[in-house]
PDB file of N, CA and C in Angstrom:
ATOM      1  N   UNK A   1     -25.788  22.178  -4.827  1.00  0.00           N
ATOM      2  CA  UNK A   1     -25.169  22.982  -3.801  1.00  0.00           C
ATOM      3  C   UNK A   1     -23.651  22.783  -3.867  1.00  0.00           C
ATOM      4  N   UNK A   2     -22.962  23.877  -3.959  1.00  0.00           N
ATOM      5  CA  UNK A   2     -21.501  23.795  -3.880  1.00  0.00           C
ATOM      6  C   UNK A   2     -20.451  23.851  -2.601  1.00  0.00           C
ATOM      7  N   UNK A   3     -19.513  22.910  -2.518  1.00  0.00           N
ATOM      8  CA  UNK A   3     -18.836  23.013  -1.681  1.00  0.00           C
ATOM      9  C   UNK A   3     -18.049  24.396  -0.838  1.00  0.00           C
ATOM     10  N   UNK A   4     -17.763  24.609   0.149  1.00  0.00           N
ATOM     11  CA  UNK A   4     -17.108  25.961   0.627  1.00  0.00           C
ATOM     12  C   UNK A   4     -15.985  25.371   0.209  1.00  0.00           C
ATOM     13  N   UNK A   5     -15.163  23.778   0.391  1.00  0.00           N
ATOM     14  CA  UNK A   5     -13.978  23.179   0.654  1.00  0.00           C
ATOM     15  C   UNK A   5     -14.046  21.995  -0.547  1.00  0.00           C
ATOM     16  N   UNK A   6     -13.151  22.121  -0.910  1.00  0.00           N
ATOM     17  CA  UNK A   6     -12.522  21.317  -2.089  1.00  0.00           C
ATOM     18  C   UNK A   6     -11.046  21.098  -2.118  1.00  0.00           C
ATOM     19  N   UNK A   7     -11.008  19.260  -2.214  1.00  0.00           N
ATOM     20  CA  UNK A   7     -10.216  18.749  -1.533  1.00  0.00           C
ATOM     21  C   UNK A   7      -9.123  18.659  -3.230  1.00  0.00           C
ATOM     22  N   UNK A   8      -8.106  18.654  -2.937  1.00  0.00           N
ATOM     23  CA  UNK A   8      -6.766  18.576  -4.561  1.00  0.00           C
ATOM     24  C   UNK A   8      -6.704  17.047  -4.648  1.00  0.00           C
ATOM     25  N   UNK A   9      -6.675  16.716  -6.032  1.00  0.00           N
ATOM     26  CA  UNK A   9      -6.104  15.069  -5.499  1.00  0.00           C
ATOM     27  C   UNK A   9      -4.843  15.300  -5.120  1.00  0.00           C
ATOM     28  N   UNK A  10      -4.339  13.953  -4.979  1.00  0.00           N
ATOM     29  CA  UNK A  10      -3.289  13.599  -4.624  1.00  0.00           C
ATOM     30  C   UNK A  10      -2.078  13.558  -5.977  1.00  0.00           C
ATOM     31  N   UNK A  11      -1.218  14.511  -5.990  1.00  0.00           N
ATOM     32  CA  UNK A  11      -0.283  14.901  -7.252  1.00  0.00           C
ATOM     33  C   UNK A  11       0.973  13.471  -6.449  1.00  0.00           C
ATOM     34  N   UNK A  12       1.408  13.279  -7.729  1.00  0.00           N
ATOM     35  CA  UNK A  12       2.163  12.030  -7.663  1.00  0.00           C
ATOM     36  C   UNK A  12       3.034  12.098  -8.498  1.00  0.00           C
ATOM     37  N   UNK A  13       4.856  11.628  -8.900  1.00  0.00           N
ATOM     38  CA  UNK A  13       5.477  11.647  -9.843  1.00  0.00           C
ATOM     39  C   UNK A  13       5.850  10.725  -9.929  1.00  0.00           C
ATOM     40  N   UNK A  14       6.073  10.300 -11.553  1.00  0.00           N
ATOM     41  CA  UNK A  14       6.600   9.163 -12.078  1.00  0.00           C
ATOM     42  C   UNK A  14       7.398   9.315 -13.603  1.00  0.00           C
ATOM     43  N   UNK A  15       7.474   8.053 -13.682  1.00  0.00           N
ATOM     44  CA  UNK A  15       9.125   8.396 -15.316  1.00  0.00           C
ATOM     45  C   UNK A  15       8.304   7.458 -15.514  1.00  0.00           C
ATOM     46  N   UNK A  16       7.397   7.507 -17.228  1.00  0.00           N
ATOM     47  CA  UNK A  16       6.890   6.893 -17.737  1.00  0.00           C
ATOM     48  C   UNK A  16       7.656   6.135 -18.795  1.00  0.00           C
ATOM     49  N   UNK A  17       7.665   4.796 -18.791  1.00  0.00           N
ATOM     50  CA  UNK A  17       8.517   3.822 -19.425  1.00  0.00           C
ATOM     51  C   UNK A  17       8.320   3.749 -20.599  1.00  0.00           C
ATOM     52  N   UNK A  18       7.240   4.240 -21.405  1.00  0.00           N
ATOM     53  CA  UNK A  18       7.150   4.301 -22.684  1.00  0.00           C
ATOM     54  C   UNK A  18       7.443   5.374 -23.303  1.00  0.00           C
ATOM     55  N   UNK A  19       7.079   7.008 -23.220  1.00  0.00           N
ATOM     56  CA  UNK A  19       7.275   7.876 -23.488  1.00  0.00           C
ATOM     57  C   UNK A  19       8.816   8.144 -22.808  1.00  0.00           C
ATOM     58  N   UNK A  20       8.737   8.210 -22.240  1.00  0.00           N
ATOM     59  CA  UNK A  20      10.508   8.280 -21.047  1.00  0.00           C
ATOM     60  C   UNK A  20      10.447  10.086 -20.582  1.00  0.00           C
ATOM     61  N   UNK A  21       9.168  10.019 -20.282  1.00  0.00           N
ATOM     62  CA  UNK A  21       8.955  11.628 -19.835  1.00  0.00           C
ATOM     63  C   UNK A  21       9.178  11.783 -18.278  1.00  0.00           C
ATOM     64  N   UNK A  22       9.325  12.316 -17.212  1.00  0.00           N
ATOM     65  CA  UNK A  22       8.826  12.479 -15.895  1.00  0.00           C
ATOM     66  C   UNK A  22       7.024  13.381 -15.611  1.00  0.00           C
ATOM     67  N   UNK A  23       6.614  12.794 -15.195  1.00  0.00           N
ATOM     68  CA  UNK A  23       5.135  13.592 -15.372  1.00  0.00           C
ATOM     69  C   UNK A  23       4.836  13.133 -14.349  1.00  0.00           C
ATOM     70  N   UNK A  24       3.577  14.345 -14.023  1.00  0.00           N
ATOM     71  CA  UNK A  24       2.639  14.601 -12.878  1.00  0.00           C
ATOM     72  C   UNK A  24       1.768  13.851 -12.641  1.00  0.00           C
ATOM     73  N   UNK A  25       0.893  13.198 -12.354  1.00  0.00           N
ATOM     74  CA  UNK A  25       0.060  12.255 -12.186  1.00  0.00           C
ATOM     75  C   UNK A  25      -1.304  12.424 -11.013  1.00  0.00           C
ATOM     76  N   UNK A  26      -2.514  12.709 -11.275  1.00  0.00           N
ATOM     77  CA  UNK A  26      -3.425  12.933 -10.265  1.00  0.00           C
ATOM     78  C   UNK A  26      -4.733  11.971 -10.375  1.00  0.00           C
ATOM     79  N   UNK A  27      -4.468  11.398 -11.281  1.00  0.00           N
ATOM     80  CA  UNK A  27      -5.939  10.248 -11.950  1.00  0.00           C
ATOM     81  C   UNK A  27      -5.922   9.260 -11.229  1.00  0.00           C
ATOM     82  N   UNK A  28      -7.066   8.075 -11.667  1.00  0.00           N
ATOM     83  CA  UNK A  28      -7.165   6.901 -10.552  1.00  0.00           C
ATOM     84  C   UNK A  28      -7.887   6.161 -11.553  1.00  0.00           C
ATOM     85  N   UNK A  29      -7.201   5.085 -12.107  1.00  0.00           N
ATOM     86  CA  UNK A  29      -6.067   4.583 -12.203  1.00  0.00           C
ATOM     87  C   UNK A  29      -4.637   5.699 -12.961  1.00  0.00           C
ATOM     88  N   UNK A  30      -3.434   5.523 -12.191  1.00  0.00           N
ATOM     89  CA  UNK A  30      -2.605   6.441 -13.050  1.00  0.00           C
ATOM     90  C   UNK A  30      -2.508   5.827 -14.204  1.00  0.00           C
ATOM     91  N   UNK A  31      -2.732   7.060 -15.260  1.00  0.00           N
ATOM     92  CA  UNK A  31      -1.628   7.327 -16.856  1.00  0.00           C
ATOM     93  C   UNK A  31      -1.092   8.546 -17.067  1.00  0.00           C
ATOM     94  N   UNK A  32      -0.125   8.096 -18.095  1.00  0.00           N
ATOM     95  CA  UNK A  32       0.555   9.144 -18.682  1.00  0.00           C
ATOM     96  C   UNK A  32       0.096  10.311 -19.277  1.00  0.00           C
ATOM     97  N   UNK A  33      -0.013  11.474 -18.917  1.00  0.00           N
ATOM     98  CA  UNK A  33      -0.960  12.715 -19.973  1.00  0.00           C
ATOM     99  C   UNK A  33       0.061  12.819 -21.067  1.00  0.00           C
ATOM    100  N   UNK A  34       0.807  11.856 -21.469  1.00  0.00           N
ATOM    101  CA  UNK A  34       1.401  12.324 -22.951  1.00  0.00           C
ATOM    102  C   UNK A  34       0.860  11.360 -24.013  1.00  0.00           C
ATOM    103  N   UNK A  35       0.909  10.052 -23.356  1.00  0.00           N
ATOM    104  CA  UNK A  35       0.867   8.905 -24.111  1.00  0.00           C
ATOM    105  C   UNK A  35      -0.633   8.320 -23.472  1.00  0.00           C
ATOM    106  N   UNK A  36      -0.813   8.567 -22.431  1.00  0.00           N
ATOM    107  CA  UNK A  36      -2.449   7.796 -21.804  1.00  0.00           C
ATOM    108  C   UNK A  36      -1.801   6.000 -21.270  1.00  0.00           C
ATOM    109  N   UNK A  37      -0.577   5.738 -21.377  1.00  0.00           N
ATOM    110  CA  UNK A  37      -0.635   4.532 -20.918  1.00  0.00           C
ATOM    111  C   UNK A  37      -0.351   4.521 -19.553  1.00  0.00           C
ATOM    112  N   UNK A  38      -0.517   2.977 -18.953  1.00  0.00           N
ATOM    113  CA  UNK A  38      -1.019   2.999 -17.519  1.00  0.00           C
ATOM    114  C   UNK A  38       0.361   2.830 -16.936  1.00  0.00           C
ATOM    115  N   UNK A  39       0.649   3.754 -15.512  1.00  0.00           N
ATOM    116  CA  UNK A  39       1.330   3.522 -14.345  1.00  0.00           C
ATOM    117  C   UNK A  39       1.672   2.688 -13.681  1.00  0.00           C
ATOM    118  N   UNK A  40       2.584   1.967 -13.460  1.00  0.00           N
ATOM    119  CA  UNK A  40       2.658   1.494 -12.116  1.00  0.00           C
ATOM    120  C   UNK A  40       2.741   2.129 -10.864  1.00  0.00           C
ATOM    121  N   UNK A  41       1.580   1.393  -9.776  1.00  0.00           N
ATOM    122  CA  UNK A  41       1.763   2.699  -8.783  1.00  0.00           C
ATOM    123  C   UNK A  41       2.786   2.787  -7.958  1.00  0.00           C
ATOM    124  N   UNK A  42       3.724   1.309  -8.016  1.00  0.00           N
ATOM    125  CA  UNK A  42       4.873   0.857  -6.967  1.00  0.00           C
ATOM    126  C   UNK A  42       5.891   1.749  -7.174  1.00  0.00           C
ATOM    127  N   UNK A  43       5.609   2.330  -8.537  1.00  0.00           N
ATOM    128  CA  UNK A  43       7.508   3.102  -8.835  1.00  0.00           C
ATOM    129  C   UNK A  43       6.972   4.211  -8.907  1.00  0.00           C
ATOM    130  N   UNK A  44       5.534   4.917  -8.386  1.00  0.00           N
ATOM    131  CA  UNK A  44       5.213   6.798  -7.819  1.00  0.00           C
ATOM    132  C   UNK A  44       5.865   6.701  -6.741  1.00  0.00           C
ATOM    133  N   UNK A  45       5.945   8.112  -6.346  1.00  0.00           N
ATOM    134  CA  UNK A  45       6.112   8.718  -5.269  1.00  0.00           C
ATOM    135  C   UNK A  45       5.335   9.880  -5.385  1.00  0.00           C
ATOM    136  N   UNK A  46       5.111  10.556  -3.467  1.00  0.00           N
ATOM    137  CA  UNK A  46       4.708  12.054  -4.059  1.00  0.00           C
ATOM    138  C   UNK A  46       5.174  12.576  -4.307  1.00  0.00           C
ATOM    139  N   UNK A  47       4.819  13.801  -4.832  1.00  0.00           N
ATOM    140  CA  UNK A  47       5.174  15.135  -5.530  1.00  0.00           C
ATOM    141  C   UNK A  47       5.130  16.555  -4.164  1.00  0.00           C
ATOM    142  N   UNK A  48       6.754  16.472  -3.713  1.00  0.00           N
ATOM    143  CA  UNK A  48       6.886  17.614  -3.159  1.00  0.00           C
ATOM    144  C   UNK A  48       6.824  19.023  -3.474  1.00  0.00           C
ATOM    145  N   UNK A  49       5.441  19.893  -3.748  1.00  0.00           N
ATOM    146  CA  UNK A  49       5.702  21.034  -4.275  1.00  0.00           C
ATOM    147  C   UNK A  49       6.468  22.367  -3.528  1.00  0.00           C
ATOM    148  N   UNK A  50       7.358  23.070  -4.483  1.00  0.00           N
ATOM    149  CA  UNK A  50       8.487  23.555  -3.999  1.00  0.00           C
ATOM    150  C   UNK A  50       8.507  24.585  -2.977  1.00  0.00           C
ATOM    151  N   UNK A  51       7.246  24.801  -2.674  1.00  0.00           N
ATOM    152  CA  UNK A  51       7.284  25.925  -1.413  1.00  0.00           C
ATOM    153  C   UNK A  51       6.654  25.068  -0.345  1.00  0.00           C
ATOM    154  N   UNK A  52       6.332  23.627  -0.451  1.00  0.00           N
ATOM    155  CA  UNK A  52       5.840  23.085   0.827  1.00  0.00           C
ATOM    156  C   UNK A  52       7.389  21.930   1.223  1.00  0.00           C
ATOM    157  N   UNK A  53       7.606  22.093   2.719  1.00  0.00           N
ATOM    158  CA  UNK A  53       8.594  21.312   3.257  1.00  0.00           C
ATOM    159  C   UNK A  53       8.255  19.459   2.934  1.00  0.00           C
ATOM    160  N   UNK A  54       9.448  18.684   2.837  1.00  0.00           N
ATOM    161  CA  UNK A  54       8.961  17.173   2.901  1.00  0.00           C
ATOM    162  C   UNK A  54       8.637  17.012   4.505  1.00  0.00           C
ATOM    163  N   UNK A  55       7.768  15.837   4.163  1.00  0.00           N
ATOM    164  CA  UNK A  55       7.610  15.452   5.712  1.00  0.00           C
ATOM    165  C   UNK A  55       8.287  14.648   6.492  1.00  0.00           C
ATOM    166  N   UNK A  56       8.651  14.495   7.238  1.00  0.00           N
ATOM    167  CA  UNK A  56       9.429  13.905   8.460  1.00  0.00           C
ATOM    168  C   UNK A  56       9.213  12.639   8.242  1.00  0.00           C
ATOM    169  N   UNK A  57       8.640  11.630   7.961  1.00  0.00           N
ATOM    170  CA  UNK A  57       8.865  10.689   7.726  1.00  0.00           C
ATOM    171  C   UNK A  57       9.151  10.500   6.231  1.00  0.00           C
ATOM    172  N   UNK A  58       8.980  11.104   4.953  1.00  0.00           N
ATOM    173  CA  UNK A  58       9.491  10.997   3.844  1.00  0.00           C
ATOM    174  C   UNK A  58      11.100  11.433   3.744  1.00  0.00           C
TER     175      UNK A  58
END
């Protein structure tokens, strides 16, 4: 049975230290979709997409 509602992960950005790319990030554990190596999650942030406002406390 399929959902009516389907939830997005959570999009996240980061500057990957090996490749030296900026990339998108939605996996768990984060990696890189260029290189596959692993994230740190301390130096993500989210990903404000450009037609939604930041939030008041960000």
């Amino acid at each position: 049975m399929l959902n009516d509602e389907v939830d997005a992960p959570e999009m996240r950005e980061a500057e990957c230290p090996f490749c030296e790319n900026a990339v998108l990030v939605y996996e768990r554990p984060p990696r890189c979709p260029f290189c596959a190596c692993p994230l740190d999650e301390e130096r993500m942030h989210p990903y404000v997409w450009p037609d939604e406002e930041p939030s008041p406390s960000g």
